[in-house]
Protein backbone atom coordinates (compact mmCIF):
# COMPACT_ATOMS: atom_id res chain seq x y z
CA UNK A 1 109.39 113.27 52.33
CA UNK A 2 105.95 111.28 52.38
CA UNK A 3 104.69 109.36 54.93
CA UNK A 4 105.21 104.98 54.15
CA UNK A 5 101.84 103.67 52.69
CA UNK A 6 99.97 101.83 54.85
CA UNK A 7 100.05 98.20 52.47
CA UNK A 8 103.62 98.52 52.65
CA UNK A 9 104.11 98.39 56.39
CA UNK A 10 104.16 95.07 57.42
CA UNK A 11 101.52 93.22 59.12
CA UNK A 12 101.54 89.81 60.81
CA UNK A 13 98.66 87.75 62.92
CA UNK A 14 98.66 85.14 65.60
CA UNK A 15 100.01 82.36 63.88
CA UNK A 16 103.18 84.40 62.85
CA UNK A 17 103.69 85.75 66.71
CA UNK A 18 103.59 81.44 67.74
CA UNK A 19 106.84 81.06 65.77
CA UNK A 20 108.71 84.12 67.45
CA UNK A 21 111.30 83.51 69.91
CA UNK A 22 111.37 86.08 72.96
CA UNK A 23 108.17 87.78 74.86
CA UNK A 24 105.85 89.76 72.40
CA UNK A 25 102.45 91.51 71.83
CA UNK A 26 101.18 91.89 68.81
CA UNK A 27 98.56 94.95 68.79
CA UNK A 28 96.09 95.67 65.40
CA UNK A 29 98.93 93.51 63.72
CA UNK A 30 102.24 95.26 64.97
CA UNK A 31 104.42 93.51 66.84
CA UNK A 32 105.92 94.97 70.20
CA UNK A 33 108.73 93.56 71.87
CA UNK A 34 108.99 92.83 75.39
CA UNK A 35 111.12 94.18 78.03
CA UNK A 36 113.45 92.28 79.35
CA UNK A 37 112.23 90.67 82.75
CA UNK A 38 110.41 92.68 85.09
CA UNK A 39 112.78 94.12 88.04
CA UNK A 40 112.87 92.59 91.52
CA UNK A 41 110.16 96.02 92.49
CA UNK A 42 107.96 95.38 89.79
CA UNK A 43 107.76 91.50 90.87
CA UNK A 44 106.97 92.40 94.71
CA UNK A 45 104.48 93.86 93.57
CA UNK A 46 102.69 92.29 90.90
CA UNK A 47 102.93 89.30 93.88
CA UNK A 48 101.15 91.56 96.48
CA UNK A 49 98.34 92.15 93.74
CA UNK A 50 97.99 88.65 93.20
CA UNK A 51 98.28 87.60 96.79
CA UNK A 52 95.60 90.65 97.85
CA UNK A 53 93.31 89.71 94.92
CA UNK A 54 93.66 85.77 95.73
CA UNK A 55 92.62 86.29 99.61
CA UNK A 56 90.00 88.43 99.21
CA UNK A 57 88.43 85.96 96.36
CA UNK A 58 87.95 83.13 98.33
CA UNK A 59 84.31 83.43 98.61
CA UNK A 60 84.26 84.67 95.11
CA UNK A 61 85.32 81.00 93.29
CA UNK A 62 83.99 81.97 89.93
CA UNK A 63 86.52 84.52 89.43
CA UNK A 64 90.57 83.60 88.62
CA UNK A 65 93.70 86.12 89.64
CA UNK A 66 95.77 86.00 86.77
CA UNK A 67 99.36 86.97 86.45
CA UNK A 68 101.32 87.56 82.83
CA UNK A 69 99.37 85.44 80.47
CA UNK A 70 98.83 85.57 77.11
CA UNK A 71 95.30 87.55 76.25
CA UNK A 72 94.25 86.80 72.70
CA UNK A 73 91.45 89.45 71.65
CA UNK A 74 91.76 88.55 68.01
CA UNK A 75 94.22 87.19 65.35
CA UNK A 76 95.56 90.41 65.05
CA UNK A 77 95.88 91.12 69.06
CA UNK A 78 97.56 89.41 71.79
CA UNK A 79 98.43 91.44 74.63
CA UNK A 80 100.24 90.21 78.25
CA UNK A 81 99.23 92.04 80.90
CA UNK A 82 100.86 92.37 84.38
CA UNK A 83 97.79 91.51 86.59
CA UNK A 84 94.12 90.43 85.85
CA UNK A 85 90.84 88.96 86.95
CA UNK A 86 88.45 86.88 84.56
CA UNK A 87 85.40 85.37 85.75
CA UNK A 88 83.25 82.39 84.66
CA UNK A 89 84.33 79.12 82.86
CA UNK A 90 84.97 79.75 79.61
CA UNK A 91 88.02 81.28 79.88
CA UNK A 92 90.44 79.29 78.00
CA UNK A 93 93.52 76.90 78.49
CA UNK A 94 96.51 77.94 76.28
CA UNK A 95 95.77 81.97 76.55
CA UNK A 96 92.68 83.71 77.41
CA UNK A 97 89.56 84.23 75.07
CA UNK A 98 87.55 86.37 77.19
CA UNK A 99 87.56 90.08 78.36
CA UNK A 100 88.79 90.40 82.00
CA UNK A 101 87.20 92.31 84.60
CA UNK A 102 89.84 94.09 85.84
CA UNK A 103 93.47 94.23 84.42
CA UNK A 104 96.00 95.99 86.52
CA UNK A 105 99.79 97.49 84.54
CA UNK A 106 102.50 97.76 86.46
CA UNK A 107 104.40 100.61 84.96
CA UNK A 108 107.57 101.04 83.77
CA UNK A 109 110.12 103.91 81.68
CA UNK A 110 109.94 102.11 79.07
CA UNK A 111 106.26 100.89 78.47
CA UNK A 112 104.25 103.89 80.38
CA UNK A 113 103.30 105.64 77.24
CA UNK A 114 102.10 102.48 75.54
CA UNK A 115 100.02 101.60 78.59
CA UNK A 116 98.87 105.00 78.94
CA UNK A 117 97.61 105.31 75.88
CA UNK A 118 97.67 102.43 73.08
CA UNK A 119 96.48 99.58 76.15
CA UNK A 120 93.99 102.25 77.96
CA UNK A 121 91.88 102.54 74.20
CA UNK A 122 92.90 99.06 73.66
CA UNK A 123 90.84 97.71 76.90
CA UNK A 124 88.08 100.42 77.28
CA UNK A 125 86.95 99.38 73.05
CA UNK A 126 87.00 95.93 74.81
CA UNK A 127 84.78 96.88 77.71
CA UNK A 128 87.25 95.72 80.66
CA UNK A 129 85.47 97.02 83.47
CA UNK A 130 88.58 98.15 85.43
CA UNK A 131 92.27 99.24 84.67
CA UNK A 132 94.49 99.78 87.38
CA UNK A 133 97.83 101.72 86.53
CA UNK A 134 100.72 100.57 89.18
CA UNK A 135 103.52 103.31 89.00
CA UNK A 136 106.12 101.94 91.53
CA UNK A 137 108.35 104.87 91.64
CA UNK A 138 105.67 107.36 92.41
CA UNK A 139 103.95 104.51 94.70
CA UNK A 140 100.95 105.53 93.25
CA UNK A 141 97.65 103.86 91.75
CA UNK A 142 95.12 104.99 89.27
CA UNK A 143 91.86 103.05 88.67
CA UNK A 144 89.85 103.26 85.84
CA UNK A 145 86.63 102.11 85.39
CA UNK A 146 84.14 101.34 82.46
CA UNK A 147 81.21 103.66 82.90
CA UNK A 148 78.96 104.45 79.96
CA UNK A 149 81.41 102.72 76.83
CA UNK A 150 84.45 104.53 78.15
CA UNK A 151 87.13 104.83 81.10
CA UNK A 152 86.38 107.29 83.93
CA UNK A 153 88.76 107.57 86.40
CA UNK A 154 87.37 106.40 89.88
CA UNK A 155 90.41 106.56 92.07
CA UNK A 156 93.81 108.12 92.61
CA UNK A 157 95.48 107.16 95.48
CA UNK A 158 98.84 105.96 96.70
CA UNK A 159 97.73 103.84 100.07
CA UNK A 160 93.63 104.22 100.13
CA UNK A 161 91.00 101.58 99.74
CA UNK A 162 89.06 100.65 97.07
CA UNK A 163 86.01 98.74 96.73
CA UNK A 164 85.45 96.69 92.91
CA UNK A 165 82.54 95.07 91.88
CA UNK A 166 83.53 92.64 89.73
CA UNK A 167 80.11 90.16 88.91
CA UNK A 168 78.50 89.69 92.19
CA UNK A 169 81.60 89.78 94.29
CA UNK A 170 82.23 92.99 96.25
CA UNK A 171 86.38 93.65 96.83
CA UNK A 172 88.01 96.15 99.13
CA UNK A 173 91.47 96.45 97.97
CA UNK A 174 94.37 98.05 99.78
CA UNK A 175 96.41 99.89 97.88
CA UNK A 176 98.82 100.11 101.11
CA UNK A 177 100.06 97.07 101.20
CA UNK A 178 101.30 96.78 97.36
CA UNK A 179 104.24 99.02 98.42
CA UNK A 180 105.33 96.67 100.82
């Protein structure tokens, strides 16, 4: 049996994932649904990422902590991730238009191969300087960063430190307390 042709699979953009009910991303045109809401562990933590990132931003005001919104890279591509940082003012009202600095996944059964793979080429082609992967059940942390076009991995840890450079803001996370 042959493989479907490619013109025959279907293929939708931006405007078609407005009129969908439910949570989707829509990557190079396919649509992925959501999972259902994030478990009670997944939320702690996405909060202690936020709350971390917030504090230690305070004297970095050109830079936002960003939780679950809408990231539109092109008509064909708009992706939700867990955790992120964008900096500078142009950085839109209804979903974001530009590349964050630092985007962190909170894994899960069900989307850790997608993450792992389809989102890690995804944001390195997009030249997100960092890409923190959150596995709760291992309570353990991999950061990727941006070095030369492509993701090197800089850190694997499950309560170290971590400093990021994200514009000319210096950040010394603690992966400790996300477990919390």
């Amino acid at each position: 049996m042959n493989a479907i042709k490619q013109e025959y699979l279907p293929h939708y953009t931006y405007n078609d994932y407005l009129l969908w009910e439910g949570k989707w991303e829509l990557i190079f045109g396919v649509p992925y649904a959501m999972s259902p809401a994030p478990v009670i562990r997944h939320q702690i933590i996405s909060q202690n990422i936020v709350f971390q990132f917030k504090n230690l931003l305070q004297q970095c005001q050109k830079c936002k902590v960003l939780s679950a919104v809408d990231w539109k890279m092109d008509e064909e591509t708009v992706v939700c991730p867990d955790n992120l940082i964008v900096c500078g003012k142009e950085i839109g009202e209804k979903f974001l238009i530009k590349t964050p600095a630092l985007i962190f996944k909170i894994l899960s059964p069900s989307t850790a191969f997608k993450d792992r793979n389809l989102k890690f080429e995804l944001y390195q082609a997009a030249g997100v300087k960092y890409y923190g992967l959150v596995d709760p059940d291992k309570e353990k942390v991999e950061v990727y960063e941006w070095i030369n076009q492509q993701y090197q991995k800089v850190l694997e840890t499950k309560t170290g430190i971590f400093q990021f450079k994200i514009e000319s803001c210096q950040i010394d996370f603690n992966f400790e307390s996300l477990w919390h």
